[in-house]
C-alpha atoms as a PDB file:
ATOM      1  CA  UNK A   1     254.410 145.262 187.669  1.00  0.00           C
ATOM      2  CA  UNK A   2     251.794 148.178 188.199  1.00  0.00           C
ATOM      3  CA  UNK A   3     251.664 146.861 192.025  1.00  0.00           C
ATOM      4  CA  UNK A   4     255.531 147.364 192.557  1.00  0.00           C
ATOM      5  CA  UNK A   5     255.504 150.863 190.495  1.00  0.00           C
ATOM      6  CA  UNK A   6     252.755 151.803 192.786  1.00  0.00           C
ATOM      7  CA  UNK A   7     254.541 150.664 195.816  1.00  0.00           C
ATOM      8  CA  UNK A   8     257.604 152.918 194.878  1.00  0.00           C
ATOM      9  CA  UNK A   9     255.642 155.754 193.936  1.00  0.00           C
ATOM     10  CA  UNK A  10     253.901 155.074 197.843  1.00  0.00           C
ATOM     11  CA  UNK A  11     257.390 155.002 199.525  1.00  0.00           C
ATOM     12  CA  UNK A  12     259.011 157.477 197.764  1.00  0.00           C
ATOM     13  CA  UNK A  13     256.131 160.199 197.763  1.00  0.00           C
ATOM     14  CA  UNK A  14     254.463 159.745 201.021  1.00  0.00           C
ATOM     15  CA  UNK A  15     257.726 160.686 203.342  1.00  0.00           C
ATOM     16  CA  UNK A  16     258.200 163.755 201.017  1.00  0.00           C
ATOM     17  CA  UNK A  17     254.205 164.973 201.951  1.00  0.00           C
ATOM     18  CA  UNK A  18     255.095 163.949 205.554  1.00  0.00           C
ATOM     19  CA  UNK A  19     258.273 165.647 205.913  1.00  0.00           C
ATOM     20  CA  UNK A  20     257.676 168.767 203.854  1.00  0.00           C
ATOM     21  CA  UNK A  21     257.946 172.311 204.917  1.00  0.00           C
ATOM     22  CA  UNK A  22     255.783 175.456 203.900  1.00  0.00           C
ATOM     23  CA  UNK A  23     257.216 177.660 201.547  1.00  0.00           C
ATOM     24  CA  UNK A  24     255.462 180.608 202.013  1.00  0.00           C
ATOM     25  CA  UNK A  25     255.848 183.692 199.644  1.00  0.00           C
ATOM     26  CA  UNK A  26     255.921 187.511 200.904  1.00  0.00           C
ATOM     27  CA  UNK A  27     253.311 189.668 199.810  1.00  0.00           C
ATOM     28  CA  UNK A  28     254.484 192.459 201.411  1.00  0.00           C
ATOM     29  CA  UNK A  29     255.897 193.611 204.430  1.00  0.00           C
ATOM     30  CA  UNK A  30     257.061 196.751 206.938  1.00  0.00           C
ATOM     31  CA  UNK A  31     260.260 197.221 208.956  1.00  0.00           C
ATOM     32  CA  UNK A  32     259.847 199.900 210.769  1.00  0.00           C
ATOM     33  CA  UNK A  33     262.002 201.657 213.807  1.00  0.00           C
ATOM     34  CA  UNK A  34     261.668 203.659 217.150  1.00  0.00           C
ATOM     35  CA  UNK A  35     264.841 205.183 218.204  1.00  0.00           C
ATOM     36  CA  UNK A  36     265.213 208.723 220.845  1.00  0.00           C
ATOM     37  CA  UNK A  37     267.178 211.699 219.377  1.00  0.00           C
ATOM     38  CA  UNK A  38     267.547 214.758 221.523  1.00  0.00           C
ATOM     39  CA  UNK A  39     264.748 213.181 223.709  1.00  0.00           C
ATOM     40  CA  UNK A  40     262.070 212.668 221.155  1.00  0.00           C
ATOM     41  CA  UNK A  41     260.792 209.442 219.155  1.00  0.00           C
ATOM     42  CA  UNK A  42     262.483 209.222 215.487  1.00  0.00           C
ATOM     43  CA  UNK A  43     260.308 207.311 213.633  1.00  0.00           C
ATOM     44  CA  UNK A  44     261.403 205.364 209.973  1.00  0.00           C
ATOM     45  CA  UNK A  45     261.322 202.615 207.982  1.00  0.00           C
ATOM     46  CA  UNK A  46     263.401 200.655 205.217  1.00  0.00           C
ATOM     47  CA  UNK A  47     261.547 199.252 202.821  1.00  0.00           C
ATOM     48  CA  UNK A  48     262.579 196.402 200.258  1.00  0.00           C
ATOM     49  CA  UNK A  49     262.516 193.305 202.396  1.00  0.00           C
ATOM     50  CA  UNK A  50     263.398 190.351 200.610  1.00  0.00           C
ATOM     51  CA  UNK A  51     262.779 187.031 202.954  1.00  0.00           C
ATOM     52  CA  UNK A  52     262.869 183.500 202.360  1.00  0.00           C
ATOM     53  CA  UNK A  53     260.269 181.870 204.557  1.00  0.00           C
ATOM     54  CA  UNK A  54     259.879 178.203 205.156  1.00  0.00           C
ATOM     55  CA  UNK A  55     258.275 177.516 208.264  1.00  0.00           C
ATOM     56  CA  UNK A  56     255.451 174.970 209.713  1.00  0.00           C
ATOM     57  CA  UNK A  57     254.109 175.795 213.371  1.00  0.00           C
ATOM     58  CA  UNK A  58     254.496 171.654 214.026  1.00  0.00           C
ATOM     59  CA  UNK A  59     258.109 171.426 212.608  1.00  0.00           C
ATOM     60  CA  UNK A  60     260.225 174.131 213.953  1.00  0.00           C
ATOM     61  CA  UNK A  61     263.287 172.309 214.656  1.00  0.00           C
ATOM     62  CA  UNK A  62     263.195 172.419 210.345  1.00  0.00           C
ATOM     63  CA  UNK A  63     261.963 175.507 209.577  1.00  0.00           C
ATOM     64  CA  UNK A  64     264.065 178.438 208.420  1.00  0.00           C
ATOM     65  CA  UNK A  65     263.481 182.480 208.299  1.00  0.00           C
ATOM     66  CA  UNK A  66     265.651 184.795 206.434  1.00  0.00           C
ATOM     67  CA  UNK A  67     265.615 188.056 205.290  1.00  0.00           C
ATOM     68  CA  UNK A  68     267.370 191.075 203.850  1.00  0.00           C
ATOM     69  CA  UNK A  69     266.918 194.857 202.761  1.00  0.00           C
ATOM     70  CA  UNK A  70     268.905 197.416 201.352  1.00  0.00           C
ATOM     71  CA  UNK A  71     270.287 200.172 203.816  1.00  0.00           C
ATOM     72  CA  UNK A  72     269.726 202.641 201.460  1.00  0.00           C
ATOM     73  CA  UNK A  73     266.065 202.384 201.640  1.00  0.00           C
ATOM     74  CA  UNK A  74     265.970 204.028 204.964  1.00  0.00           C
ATOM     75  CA  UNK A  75     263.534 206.917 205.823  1.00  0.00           C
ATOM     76  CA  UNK A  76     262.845 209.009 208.425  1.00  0.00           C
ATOM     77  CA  UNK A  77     260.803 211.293 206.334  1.00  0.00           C
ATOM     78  CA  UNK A  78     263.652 214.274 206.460  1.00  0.00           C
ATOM     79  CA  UNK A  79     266.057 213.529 203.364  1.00  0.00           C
ATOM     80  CA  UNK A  80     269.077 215.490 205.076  1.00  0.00           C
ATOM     81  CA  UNK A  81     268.946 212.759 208.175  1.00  0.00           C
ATOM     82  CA  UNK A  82     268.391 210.054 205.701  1.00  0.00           C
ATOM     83  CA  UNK A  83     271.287 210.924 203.920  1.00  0.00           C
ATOM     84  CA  UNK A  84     273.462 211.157 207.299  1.00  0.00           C
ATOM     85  CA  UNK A  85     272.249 207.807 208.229  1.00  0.00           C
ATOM     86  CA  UNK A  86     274.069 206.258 205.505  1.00  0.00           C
ATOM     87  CA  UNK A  87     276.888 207.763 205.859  1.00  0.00           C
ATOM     88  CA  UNK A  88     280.170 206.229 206.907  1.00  0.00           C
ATOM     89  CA  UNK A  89     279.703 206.997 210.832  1.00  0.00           C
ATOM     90  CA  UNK A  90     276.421 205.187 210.815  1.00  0.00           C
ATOM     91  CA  UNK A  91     275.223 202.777 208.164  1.00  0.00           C
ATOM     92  CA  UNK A  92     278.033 203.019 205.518  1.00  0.00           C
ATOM     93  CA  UNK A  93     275.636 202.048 202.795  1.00  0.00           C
ATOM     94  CA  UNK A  94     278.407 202.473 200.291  1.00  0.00           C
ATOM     95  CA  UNK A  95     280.165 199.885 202.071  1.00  0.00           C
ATOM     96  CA  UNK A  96     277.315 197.393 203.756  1.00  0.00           C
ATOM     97  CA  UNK A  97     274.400 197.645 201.104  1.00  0.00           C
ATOM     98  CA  UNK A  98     272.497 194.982 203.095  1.00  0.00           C
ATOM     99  CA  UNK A  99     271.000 194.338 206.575  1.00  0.00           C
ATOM    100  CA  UNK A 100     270.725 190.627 207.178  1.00  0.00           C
ATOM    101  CA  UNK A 101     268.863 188.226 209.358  1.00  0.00           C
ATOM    102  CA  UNK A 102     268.952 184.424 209.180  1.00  0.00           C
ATOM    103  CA  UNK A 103     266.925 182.173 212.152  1.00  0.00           C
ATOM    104  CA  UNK A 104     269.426 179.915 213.925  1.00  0.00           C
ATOM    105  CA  UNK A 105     266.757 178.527 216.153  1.00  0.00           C
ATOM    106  CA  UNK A 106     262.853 178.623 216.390  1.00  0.00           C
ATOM    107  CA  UNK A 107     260.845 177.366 219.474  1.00  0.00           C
ATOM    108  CA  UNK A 108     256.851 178.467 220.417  1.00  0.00           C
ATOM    109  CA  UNK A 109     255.675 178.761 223.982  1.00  0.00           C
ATOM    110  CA  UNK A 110     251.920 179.149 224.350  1.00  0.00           C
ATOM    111  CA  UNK A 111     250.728 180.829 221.288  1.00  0.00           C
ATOM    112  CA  UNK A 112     253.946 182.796 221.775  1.00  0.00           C
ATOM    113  CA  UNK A 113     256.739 181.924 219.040  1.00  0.00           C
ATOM    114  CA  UNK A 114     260.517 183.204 219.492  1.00  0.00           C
ATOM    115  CA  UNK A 115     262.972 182.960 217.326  1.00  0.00           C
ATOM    116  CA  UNK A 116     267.823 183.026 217.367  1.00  0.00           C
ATOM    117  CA  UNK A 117     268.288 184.893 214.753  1.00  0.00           C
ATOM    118  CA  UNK A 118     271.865 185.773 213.463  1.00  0.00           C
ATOM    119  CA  UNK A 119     271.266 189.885 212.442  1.00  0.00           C
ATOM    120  CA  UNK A 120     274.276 191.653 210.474  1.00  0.00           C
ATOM    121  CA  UNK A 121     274.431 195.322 209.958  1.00  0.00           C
ATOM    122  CA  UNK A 122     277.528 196.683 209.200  1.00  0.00           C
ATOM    123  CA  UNK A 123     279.372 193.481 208.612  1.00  0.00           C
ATOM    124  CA  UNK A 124     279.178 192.796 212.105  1.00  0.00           C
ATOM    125  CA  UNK A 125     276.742 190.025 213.144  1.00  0.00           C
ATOM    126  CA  UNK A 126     275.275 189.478 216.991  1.00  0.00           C
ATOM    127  CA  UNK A 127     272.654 186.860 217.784  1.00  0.00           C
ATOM    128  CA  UNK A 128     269.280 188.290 218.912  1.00  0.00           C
ATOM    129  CA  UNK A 129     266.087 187.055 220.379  1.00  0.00           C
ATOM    130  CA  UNK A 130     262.945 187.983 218.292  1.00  0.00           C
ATOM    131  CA  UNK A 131     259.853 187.226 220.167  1.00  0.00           C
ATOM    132  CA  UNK A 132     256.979 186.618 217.141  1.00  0.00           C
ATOM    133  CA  UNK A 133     253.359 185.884 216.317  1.00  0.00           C
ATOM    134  CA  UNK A 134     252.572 183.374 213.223  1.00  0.00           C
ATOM    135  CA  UNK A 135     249.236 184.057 212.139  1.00  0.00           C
ATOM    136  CA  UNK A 136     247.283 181.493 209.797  1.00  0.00           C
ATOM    137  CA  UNK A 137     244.207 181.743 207.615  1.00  0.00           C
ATOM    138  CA  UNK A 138     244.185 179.012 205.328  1.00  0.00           C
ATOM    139  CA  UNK A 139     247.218 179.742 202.542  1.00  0.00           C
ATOM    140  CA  UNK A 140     247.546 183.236 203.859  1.00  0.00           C
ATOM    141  CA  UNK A 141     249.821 183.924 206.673  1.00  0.00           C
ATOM    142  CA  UNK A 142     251.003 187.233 209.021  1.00  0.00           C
ATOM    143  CA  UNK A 143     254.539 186.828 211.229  1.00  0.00           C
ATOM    144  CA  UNK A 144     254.692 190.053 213.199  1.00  0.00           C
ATOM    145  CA  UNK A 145     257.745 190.456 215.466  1.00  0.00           C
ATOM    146  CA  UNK A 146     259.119 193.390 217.675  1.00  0.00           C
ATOM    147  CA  UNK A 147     262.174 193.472 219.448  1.00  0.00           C
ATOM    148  CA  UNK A 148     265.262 195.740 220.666  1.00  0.00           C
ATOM    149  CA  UNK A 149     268.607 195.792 219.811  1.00  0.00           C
ATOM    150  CA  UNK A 150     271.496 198.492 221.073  1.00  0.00           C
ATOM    151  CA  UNK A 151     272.969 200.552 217.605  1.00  0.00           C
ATOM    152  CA  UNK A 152     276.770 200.254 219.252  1.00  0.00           C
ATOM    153  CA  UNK A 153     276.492 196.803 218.908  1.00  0.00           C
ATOM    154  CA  UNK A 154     276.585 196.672 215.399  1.00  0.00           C
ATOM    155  CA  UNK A 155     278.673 200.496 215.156  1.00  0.00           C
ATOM    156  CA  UNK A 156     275.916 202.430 214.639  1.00  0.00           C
ATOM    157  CA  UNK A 157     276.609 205.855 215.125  1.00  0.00           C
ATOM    158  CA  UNK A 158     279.817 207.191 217.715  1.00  0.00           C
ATOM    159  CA  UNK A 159     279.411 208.510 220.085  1.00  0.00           C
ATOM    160  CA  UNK A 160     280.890 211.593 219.158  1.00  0.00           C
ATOM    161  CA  UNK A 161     279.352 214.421 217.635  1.00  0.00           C
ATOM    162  CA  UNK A 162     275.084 214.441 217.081  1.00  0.00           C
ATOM    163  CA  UNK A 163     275.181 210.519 217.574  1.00  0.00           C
ATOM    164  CA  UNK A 164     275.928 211.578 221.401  1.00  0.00           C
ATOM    165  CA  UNK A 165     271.959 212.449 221.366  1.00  0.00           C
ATOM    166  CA  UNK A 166     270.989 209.297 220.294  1.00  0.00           C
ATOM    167  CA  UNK A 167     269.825 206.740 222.690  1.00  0.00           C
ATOM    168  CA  UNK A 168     271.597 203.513 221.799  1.00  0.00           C
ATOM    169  CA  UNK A 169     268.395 201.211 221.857  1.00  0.00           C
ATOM    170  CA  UNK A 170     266.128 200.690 218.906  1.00  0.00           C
ATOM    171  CA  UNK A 171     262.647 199.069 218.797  1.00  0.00           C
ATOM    172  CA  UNK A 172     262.142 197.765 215.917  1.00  0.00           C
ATOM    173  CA  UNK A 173     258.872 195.832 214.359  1.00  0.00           C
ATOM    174  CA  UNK A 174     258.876 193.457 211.153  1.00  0.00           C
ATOM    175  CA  UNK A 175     255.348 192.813 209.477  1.00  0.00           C
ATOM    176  CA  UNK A 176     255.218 190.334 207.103  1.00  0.00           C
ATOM    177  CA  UNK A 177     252.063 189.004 204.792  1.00  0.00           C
ATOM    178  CA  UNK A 178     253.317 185.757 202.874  1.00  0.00           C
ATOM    179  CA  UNK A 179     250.913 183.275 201.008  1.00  0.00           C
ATOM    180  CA  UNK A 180     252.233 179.506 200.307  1.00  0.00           C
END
């Protein structure tokens, strides 16, 4: 009898080890953006990110990465701008509280990972390509990922009035520090 309860416990817990995915657990993070107004660098952040990470560098075809943050958290470090920004005619933060991203697909080249992600700002959502490093050190773990994306695709600002200045690209860089 204990052989056959050991045999279960074999079968039944061994594939879950095998198969199981990394959960790791954000100890804090940046997302911070680059975008030209009037010919000069804006610089801000949001802060707030909330992700779900569950990722293994040897079982990306399983492995997920989400997060979120709140639009209101944005700051360019002049409140009167910050306050435009989520306004109606670019973020509506009254309206679309949250930025979203959720990985569709996850593949590595090299050292090099890269990531489909669905992003949705503004209720509208547009698949992007986020090139990313995954950094290891035994349970603690860095992804750091930069990338572009054009504001008008997700009705950012018109093009009307000051948003005219704006370029429509924005760099943007995610910093993440998660332990499992």
């Amino acid at each position: 009898m204990k052989k056959i309860g050991f045999c279960l416990m074999v079968f039944v817990f061994v594939p879950v080890i095998l198969f199981a995915q990394a959960i790791w657990h954000q100890t804090s993070a940046t997302v911070s953006f680059t975008i030209k107004n009037r010919g000069s660098d804006v610089n801000g952040h949001f802060s707030g990110l909330n992700t779900k990470l569950i990722f293994s560098p040897d079982k990306l075809s399983s492995s997920s990465l989400k997060g979120s943050l709140e639009v209101g958290t944005i700051s360019t470090g002049i409140n009167k701008r910050d306050e435009d920004l989520k306004e109606e005619k670019y973020f509506d933060a009254g309206k679309y509280k949250l930025i979203e991203m959720s990985s569709v697909k996850l593949s590595k080249s090299g050292a090099q990972y890269s990531g489909t992600f669905n992003v949705t700002i503004k209720g509208m959502t547009r698949q992007v390509e986020i090139p990313f490093e995954f950094i290891q050190q035994g349970n603690e773990a860095a992804f750091k990922g930069a990338f572009t994306i054009d504001r008008r695709d997700f009705g950012v600002g018109t093009k009307g009035g000051l948003a005219m200045f704006m370029a429509d690209d924005v760099h943007v860089t995610i910093d993440i520090k998660a332990k499992k």
